[in-house]
N, C-alpha and C. Protein backbone atom coordinates (compact mmCIF):
# COMPACT_ATOMS: atom_id res chain seq x y z
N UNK A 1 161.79 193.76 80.11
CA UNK A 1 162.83 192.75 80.29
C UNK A 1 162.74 192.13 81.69
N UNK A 2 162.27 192.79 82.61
CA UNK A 2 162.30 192.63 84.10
C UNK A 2 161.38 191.61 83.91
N UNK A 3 159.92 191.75 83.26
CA UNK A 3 158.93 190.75 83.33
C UNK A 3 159.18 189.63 83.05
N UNK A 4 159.94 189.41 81.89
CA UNK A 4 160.35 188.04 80.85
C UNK A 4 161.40 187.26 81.85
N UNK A 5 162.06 188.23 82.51
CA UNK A 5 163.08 187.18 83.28
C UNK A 5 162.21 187.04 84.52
N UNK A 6 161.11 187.63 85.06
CA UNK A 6 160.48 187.15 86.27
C UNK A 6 159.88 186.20 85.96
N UNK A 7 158.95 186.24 84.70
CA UNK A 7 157.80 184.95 83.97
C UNK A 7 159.17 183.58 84.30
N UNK A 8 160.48 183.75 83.65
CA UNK A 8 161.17 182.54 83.51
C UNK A 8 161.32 182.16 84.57
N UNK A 9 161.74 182.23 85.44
CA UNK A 9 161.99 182.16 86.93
C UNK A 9 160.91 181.15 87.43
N UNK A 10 159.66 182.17 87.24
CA UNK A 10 158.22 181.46 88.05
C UNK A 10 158.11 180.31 87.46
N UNK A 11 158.17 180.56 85.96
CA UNK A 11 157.30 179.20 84.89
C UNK A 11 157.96 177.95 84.83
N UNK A 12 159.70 178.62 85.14
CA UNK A 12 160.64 177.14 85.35
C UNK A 12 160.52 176.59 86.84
N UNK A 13 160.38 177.13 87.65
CA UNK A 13 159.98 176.57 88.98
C UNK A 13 158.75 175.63 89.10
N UNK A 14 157.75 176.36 88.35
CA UNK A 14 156.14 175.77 88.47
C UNK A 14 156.48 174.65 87.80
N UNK A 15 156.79 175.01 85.95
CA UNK A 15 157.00 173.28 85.48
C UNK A 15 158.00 172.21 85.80
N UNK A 16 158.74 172.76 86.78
CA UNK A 16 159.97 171.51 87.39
C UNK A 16 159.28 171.08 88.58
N UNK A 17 158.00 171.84 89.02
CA UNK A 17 157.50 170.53 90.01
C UNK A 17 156.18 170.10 89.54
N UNK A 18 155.83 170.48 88.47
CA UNK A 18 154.81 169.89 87.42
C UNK A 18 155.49 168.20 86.78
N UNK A 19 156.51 168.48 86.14
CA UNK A 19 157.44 167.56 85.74
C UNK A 19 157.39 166.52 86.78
N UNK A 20 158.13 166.72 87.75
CA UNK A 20 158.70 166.10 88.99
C UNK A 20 157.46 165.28 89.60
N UNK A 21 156.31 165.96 89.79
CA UNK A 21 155.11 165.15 90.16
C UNK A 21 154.95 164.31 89.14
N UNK A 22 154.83 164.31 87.82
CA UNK A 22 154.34 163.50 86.92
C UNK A 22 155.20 162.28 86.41
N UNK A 23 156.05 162.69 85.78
CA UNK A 23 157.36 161.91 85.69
C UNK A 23 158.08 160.92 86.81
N UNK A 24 158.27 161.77 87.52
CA UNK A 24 159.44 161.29 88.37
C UNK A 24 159.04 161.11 89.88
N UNK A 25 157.52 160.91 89.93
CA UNK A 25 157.20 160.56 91.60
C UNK A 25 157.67 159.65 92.04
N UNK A 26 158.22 159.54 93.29
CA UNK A 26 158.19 158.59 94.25
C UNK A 26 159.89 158.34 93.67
N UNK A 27 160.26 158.95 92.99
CA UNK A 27 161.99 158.33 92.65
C UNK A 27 163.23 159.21 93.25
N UNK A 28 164.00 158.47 94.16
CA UNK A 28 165.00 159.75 94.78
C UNK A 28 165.67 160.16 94.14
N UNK A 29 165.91 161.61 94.54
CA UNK A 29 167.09 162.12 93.86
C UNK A 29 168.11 161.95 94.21
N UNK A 30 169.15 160.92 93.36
CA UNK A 30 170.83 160.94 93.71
C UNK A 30 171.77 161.95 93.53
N UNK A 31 171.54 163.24 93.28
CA UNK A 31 172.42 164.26 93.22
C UNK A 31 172.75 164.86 94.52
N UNK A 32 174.19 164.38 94.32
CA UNK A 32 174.51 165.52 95.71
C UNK A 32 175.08 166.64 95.42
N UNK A 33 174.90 168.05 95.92
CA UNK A 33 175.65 169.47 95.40
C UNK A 33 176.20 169.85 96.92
N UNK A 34 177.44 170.22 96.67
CA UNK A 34 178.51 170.78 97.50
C UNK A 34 178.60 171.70 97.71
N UNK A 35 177.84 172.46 97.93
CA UNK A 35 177.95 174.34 98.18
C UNK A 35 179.58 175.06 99.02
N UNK A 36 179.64 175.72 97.59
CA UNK A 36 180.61 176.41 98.50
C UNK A 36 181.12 177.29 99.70
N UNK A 37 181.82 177.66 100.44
CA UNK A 37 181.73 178.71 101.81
C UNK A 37 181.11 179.85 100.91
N UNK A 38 180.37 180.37 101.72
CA UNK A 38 180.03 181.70 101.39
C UNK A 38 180.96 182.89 101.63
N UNK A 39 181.47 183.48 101.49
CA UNK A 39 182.09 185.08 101.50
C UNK A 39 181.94 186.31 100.63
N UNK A 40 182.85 187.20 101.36
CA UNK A 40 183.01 188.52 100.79
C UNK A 40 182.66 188.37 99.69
N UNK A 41 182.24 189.00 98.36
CA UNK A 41 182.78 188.98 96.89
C UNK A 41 183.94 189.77 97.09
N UNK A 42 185.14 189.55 95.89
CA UNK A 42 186.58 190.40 95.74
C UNK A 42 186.63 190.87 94.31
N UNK A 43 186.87 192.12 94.06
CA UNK A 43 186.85 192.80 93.12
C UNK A 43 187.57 191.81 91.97
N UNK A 44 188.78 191.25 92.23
CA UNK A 44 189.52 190.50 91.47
C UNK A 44 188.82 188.74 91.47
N UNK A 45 187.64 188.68 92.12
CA UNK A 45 186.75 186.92 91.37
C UNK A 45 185.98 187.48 91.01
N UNK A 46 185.07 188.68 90.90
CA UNK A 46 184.07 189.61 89.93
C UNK A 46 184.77 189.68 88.41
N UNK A 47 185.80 190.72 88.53
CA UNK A 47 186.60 190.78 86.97
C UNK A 47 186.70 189.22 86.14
N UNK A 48 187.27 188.47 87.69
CA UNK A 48 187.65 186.92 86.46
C UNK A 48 186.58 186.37 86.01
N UNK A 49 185.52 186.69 86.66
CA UNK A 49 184.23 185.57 86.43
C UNK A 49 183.48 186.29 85.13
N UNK A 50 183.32 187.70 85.28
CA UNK A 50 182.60 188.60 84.02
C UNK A 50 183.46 188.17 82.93
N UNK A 51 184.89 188.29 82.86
CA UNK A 51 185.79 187.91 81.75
C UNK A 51 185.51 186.24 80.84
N UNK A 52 185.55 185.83 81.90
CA UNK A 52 184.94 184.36 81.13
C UNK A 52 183.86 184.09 80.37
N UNK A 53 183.01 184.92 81.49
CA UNK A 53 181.43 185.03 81.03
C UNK A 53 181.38 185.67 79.00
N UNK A 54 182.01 186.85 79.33
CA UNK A 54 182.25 187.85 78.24
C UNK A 54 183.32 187.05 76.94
N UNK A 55 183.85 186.55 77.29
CA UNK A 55 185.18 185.64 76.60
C UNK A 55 183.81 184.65 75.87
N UNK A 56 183.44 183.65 77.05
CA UNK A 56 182.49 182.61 76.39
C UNK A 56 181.16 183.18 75.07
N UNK A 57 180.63 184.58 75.26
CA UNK A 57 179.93 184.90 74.52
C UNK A 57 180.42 185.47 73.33
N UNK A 58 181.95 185.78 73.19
CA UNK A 58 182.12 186.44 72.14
C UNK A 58 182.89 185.05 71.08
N UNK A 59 183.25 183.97 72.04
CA UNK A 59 183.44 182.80 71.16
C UNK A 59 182.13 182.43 71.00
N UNK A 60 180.62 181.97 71.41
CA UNK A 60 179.69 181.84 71.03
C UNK A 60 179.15 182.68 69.69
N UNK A 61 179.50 184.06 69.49
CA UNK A 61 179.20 184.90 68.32
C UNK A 61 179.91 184.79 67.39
N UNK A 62 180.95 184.22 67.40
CA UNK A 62 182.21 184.16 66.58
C UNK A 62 181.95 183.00 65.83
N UNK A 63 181.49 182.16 66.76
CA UNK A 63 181.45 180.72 65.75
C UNK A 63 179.99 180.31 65.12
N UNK A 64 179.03 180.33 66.35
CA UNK A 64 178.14 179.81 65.92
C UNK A 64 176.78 180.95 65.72
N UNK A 65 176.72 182.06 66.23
CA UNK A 65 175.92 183.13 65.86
C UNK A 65 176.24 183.93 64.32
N UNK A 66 177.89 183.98 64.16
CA UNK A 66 178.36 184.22 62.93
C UNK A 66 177.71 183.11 62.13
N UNK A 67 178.08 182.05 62.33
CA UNK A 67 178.08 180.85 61.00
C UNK A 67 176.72 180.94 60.43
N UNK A 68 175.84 180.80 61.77
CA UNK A 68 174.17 180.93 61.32
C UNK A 68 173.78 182.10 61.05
N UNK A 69 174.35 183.22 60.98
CA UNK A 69 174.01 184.85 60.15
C UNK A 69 174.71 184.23 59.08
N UNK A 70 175.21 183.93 58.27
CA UNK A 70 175.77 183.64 57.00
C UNK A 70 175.07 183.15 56.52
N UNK A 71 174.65 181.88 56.93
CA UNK A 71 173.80 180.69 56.27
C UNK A 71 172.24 181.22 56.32
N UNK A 72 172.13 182.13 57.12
CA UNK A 72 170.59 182.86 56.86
C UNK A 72 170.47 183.78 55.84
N UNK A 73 171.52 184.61 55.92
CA UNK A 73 171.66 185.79 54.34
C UNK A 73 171.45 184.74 53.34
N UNK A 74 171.94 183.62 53.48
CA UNK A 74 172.43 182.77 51.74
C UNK A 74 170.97 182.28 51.63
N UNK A 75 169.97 182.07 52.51
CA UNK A 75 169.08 181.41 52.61
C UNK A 75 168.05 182.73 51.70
N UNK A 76 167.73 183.51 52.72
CA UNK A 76 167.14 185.02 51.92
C UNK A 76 167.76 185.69 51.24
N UNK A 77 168.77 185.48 50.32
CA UNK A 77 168.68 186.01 49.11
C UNK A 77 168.83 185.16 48.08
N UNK A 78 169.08 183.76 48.39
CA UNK A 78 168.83 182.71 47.10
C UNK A 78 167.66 181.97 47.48
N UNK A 79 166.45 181.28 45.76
CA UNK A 79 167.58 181.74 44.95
C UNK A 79 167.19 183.45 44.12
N UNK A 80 166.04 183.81 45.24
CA UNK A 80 166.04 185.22 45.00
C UNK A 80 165.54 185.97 46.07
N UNK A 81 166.02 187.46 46.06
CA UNK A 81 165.86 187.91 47.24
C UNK A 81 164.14 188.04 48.00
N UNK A 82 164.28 188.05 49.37
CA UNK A 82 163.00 188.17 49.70
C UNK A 82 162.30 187.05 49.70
N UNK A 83 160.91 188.03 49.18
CA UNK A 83 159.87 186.40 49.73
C UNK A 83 159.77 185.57 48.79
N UNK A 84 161.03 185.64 47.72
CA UNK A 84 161.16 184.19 47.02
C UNK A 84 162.07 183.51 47.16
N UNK A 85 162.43 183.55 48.61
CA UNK A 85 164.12 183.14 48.64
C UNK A 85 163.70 181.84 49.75
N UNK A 86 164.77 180.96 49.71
CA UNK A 86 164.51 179.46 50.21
C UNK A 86 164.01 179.66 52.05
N UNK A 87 164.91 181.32 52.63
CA UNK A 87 164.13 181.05 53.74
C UNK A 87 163.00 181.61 53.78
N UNK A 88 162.24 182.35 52.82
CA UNK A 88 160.64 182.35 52.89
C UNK A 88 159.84 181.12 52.49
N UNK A 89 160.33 180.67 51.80
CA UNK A 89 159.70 178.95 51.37
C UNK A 89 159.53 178.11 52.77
N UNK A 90 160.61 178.30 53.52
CA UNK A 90 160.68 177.79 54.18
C UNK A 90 159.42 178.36 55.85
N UNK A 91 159.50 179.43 55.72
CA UNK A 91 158.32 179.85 56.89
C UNK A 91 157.50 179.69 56.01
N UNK A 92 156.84 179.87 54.72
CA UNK A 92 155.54 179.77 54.23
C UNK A 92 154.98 178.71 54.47
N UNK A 93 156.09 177.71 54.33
CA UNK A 93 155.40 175.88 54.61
C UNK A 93 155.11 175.76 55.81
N UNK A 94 155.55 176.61 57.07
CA UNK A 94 155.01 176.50 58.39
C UNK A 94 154.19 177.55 58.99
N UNK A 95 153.41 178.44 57.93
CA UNK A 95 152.84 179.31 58.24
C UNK A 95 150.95 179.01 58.39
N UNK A 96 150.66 177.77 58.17
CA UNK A 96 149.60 177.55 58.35
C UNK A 96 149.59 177.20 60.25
N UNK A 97 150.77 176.58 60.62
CA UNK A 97 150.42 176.12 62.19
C UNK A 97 150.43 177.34 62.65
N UNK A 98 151.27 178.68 62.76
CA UNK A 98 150.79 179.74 63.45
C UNK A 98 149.87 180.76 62.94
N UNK A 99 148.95 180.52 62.52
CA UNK A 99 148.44 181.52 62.03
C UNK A 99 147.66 181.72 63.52
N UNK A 100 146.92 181.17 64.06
CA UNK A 100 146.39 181.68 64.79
C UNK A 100 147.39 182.67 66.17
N UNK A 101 148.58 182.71 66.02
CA UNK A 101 149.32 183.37 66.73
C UNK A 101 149.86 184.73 65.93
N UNK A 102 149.54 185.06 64.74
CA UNK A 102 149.63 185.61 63.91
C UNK A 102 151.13 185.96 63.62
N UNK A 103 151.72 185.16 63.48
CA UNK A 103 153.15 184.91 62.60
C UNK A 103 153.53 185.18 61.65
N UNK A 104 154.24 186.41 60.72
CA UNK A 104 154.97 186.20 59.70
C UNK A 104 155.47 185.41 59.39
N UNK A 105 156.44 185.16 57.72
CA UNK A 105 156.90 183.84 57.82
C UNK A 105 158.72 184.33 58.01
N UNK A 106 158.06 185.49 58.16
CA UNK A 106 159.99 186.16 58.68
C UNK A 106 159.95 185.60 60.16
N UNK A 107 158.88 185.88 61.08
CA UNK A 107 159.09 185.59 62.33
C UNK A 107 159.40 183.71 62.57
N UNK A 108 158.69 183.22 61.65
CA UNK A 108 158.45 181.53 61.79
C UNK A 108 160.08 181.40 61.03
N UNK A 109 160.68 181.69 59.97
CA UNK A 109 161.69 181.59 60.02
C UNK A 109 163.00 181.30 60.83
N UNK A 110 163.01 182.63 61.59
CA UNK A 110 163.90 183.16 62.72
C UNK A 110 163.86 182.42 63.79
N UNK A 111 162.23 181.75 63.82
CA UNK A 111 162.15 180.56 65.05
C UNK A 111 163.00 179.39 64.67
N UNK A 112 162.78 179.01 63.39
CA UNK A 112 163.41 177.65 62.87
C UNK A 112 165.36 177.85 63.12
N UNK A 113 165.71 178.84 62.61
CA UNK A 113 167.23 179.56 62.53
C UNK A 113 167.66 179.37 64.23
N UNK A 114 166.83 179.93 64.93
CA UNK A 114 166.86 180.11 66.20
C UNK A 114 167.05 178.78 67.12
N UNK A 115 166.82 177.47 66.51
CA UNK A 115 167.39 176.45 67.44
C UNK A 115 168.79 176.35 67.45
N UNK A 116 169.38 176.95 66.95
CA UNK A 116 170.66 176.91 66.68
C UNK A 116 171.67 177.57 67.85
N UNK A 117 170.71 179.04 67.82
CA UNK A 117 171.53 179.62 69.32
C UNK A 117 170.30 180.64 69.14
N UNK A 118 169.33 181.43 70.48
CA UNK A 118 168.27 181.90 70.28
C UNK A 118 168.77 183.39 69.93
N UNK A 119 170.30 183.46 70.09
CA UNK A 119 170.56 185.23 69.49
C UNK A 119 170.46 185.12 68.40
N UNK A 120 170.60 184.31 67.57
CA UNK A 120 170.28 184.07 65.74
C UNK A 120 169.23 184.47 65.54
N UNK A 121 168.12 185.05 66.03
CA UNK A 121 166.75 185.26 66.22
C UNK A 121 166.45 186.69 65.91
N UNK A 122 167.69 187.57 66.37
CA UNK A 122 167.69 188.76 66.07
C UNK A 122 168.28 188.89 65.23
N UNK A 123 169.73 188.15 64.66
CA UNK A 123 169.86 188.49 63.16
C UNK A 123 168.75 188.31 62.24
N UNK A 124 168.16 186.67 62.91
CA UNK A 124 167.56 186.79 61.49
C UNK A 124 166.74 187.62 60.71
N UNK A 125 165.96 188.29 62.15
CA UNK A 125 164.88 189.69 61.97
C UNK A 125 165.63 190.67 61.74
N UNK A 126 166.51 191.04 61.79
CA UNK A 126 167.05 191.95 60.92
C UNK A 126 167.39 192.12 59.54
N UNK A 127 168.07 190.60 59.02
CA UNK A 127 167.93 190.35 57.63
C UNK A 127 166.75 190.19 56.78
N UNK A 128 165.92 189.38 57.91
CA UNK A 128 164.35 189.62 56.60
C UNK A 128 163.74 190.77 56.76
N UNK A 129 163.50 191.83 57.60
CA UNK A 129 163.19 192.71 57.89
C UNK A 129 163.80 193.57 57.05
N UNK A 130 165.14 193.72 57.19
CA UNK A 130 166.07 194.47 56.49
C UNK A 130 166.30 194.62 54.87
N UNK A 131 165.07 193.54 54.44
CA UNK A 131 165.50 193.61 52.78
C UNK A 131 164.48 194.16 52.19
N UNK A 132 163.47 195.15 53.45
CA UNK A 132 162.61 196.00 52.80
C UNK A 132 163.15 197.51 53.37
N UNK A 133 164.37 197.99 52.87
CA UNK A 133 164.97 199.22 53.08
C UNK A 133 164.53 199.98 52.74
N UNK A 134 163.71 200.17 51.75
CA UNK A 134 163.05 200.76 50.78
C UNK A 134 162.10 201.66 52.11
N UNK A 135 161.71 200.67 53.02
CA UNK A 135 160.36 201.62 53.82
C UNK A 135 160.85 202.34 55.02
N UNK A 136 162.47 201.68 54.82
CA UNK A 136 163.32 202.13 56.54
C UNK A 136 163.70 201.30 56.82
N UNK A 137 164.72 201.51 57.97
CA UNK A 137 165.65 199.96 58.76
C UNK A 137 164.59 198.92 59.27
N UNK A 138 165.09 198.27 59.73
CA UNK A 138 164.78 196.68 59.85
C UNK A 138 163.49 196.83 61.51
N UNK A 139 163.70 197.79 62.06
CA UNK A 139 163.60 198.13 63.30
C UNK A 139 162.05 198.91 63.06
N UNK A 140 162.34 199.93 62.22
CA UNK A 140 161.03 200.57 61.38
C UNK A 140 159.99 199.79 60.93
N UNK A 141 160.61 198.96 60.50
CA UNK A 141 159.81 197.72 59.21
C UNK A 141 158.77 197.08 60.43
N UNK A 142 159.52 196.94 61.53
CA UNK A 142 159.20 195.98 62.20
C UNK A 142 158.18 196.41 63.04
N UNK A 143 158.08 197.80 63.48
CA UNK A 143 157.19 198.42 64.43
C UNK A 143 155.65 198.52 63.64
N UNK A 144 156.09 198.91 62.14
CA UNK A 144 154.65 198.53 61.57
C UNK A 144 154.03 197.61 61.06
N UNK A 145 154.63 196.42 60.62
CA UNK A 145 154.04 195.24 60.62
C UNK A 145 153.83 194.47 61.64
N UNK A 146 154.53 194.31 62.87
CA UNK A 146 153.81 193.50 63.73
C UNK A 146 153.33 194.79 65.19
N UNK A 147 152.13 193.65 65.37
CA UNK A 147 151.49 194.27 66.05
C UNK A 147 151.78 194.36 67.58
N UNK A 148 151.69 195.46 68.67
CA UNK A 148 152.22 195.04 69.87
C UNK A 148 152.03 193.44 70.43
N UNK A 149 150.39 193.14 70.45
CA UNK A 149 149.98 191.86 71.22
C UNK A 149 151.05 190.64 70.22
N UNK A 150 151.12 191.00 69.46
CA UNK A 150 151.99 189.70 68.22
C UNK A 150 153.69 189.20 69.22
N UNK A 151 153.95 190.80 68.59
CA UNK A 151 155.24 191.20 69.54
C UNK A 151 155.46 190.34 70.63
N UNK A 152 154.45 191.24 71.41
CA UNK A 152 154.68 190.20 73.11
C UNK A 152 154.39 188.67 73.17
N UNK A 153 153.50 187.90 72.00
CA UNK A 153 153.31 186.48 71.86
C UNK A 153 154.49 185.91 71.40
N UNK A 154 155.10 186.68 70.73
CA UNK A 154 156.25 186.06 69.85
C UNK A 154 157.41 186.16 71.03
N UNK A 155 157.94 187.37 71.99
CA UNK A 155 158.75 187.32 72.89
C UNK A 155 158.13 185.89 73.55
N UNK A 156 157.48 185.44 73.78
CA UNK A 156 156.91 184.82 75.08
C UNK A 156 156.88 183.16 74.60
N UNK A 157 157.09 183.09 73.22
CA UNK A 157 156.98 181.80 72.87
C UNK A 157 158.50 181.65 72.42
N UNK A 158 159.25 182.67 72.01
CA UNK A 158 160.95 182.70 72.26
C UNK A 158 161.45 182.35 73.20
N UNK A 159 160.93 182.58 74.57
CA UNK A 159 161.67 181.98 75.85
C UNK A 159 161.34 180.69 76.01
N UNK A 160 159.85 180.51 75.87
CA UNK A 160 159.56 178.93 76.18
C UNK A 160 160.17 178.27 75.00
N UNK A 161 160.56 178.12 73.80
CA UNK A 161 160.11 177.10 73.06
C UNK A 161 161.49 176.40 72.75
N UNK A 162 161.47 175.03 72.30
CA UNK A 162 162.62 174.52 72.23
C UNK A 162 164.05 174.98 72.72
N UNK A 163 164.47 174.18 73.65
CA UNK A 163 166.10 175.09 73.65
C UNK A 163 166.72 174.89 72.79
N UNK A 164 168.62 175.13 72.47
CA UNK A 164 169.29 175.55 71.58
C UNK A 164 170.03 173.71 71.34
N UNK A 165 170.30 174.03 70.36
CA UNK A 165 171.35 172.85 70.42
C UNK A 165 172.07 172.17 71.01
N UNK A 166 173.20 173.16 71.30
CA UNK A 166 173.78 172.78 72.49
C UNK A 166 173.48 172.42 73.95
N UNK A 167 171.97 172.85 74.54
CA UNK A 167 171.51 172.35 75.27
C UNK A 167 170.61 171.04 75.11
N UNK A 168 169.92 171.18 73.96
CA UNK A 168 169.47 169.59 73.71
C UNK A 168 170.76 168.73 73.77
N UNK A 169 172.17 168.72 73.10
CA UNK A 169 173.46 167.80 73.34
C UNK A 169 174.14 167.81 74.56
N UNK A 170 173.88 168.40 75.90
CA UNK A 170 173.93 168.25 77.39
C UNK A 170 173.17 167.49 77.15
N UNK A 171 171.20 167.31 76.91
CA UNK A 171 170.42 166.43 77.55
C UNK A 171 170.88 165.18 77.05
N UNK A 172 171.25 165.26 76.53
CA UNK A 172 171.29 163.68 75.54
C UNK A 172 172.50 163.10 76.10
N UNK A 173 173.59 164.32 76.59
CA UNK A 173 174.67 163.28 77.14
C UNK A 173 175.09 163.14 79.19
N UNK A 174 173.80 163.74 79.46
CA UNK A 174 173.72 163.41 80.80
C UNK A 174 172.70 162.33 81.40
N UNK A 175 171.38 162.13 79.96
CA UNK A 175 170.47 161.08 80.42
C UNK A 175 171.05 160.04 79.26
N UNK A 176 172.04 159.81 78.55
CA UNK A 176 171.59 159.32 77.81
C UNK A 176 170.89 158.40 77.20
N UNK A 177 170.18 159.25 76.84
CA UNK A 177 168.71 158.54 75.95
C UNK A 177 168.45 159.86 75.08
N UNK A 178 168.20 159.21 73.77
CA UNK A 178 167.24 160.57 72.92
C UNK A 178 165.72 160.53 73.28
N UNK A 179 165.38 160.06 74.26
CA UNK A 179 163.40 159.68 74.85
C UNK A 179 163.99 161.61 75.42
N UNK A 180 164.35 161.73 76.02
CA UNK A 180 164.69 163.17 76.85
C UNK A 180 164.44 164.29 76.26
N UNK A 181 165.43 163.96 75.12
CA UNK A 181 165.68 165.39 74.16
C UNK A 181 164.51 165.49 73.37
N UNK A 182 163.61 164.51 72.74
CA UNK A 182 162.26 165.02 71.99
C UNK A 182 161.28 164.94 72.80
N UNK A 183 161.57 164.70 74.47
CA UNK A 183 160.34 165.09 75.33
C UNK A 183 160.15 166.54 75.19
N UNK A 184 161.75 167.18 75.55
CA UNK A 184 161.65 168.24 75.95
C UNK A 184 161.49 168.93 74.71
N UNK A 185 161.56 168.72 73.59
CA UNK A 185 161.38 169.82 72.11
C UNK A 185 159.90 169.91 72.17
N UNK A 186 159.34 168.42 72.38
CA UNK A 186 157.93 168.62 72.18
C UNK A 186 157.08 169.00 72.84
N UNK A 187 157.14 169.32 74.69
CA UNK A 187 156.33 169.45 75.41
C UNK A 187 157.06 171.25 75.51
N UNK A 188 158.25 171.54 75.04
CA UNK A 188 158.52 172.90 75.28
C UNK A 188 157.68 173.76 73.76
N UNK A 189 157.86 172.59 72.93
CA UNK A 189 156.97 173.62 71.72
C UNK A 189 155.72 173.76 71.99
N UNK A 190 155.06 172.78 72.35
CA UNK A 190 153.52 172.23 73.22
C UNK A 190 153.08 173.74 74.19
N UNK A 191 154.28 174.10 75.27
CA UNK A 191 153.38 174.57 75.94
C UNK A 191 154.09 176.25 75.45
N UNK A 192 155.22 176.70 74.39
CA UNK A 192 155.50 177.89 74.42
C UNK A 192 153.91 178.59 72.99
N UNK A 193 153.59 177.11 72.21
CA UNK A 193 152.24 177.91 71.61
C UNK A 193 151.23 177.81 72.11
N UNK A 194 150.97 177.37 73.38
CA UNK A 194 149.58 177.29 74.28
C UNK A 194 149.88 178.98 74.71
N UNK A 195 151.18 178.99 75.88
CA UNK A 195 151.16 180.46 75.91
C UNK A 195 150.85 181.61 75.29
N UNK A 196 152.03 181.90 73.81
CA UNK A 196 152.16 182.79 73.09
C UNK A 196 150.41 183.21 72.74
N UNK A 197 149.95 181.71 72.15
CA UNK A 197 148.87 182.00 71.78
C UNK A 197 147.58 182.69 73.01
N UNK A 198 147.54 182.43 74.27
CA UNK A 198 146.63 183.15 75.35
C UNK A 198 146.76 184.82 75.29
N UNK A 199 148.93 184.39 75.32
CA UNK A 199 148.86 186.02 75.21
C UNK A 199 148.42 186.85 74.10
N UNK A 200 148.54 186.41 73.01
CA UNK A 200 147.91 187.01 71.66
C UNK A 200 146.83 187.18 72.16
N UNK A 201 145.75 186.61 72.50
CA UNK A 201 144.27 186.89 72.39
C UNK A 201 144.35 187.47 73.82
N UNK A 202 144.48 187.56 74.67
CA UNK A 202 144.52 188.70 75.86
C UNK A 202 145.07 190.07 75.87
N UNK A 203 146.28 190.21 74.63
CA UNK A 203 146.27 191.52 74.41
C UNK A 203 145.56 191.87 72.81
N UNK A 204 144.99 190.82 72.18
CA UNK A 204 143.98 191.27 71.29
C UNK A 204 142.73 192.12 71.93
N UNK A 205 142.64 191.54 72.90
CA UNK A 205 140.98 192.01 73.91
C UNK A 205 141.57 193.20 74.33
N UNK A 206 142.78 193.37 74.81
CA UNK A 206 143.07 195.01 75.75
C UNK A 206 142.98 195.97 74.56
């Protein structure tokens, strides 16, 4: 976990002055930011700030992580369970672009589910995973069909690849223009399967 949040860190730094050179040379930036005084932290703006934080995620699960676990069950088990159900139809039809990243169509699924909010990502692998009980939990299922190097391609193209909804509807209503929002779907899908895919074949070789 330490790595994935260090990779984000570096890779969003590197491509915001990748961006910035290409895009946006020679154009000033009009943002001004107001930094606040620095001080103490106080036990009582720690509590309020975690509370919000914690408040905001459990209305995020409530509405829209719930809604899209619903609409994913209805998906894999009609109009029959498993891999004849509309959300296997649905990764099978996109299972020719990853193959070379070696993708299930449970995993290509969960990607599609996953623009929605990227914790939907783990329901969804739990539900398609989960409807082979027969071999063990969802967790079991999962350690023997995919392979470590898969694993780590698939973490790695989860962080890069398209953001969530709600962050594509910030972009759209701070530049507005939709030129923004399918830059960024397409050059974030662009470069999270250039990655995923290096890392696949670099831990294919180890």
């Amino acid at each position: 976990m330490f790595f994935f949040y260090f990779f984000s860190i570096v890779f969003s730094v590197l491509w915001a002055i990748l961006i910035t050179r290409l895009l946006f040379k020679g154009e000033p930036s009009t943002m001004i930011m107001e930094l606040p005084r620095y001080r103490k932290p106080r036990v009582s703006s720690i509590m309020f700030y975690t509370w919000n934080k914690g408040r905001h995620f459990l209305e995020k699960a409530g509405t829209i992580i719930l809604g899209a676990s619903v609409v994913i069950w209805m998906l894999s088990y009609f109009p029959a369970e498993g891999s004849q159900s509309y959300a296997a139809m649905i990764g099978r039809a996109l299972e020719p672009l990853f193959i070379p990243l070696g993708f299930s169509w449970e995993m290509i699924s969960s990607l599609v589910f996953g623009v929605a909010a990227k914790e939907v990502i783990v329901s969804s692998l739990t539900t398609f995973y989960g409807n082979y009980a027969v071999m063990g939990s969802a967790m079991e299922v999962m350690r023997v069909a995919i392979s470590p190097a898969t694993a780590f391609s698939f973490l790695v193209f989860v962080l890069l690849y398209v953001p969530c909804l709600p962050t594509l509807a910030v972009t759209k209503n701070e530049t507005g223009s939709y030129r923004y929002v399918f830059f960024s779907v397409i050059y974030s899908l662009a470069v999270a399967y250039s990655v995923a895919l290096a890392v696949r074949v670099i831990g294919g070789l180890l």
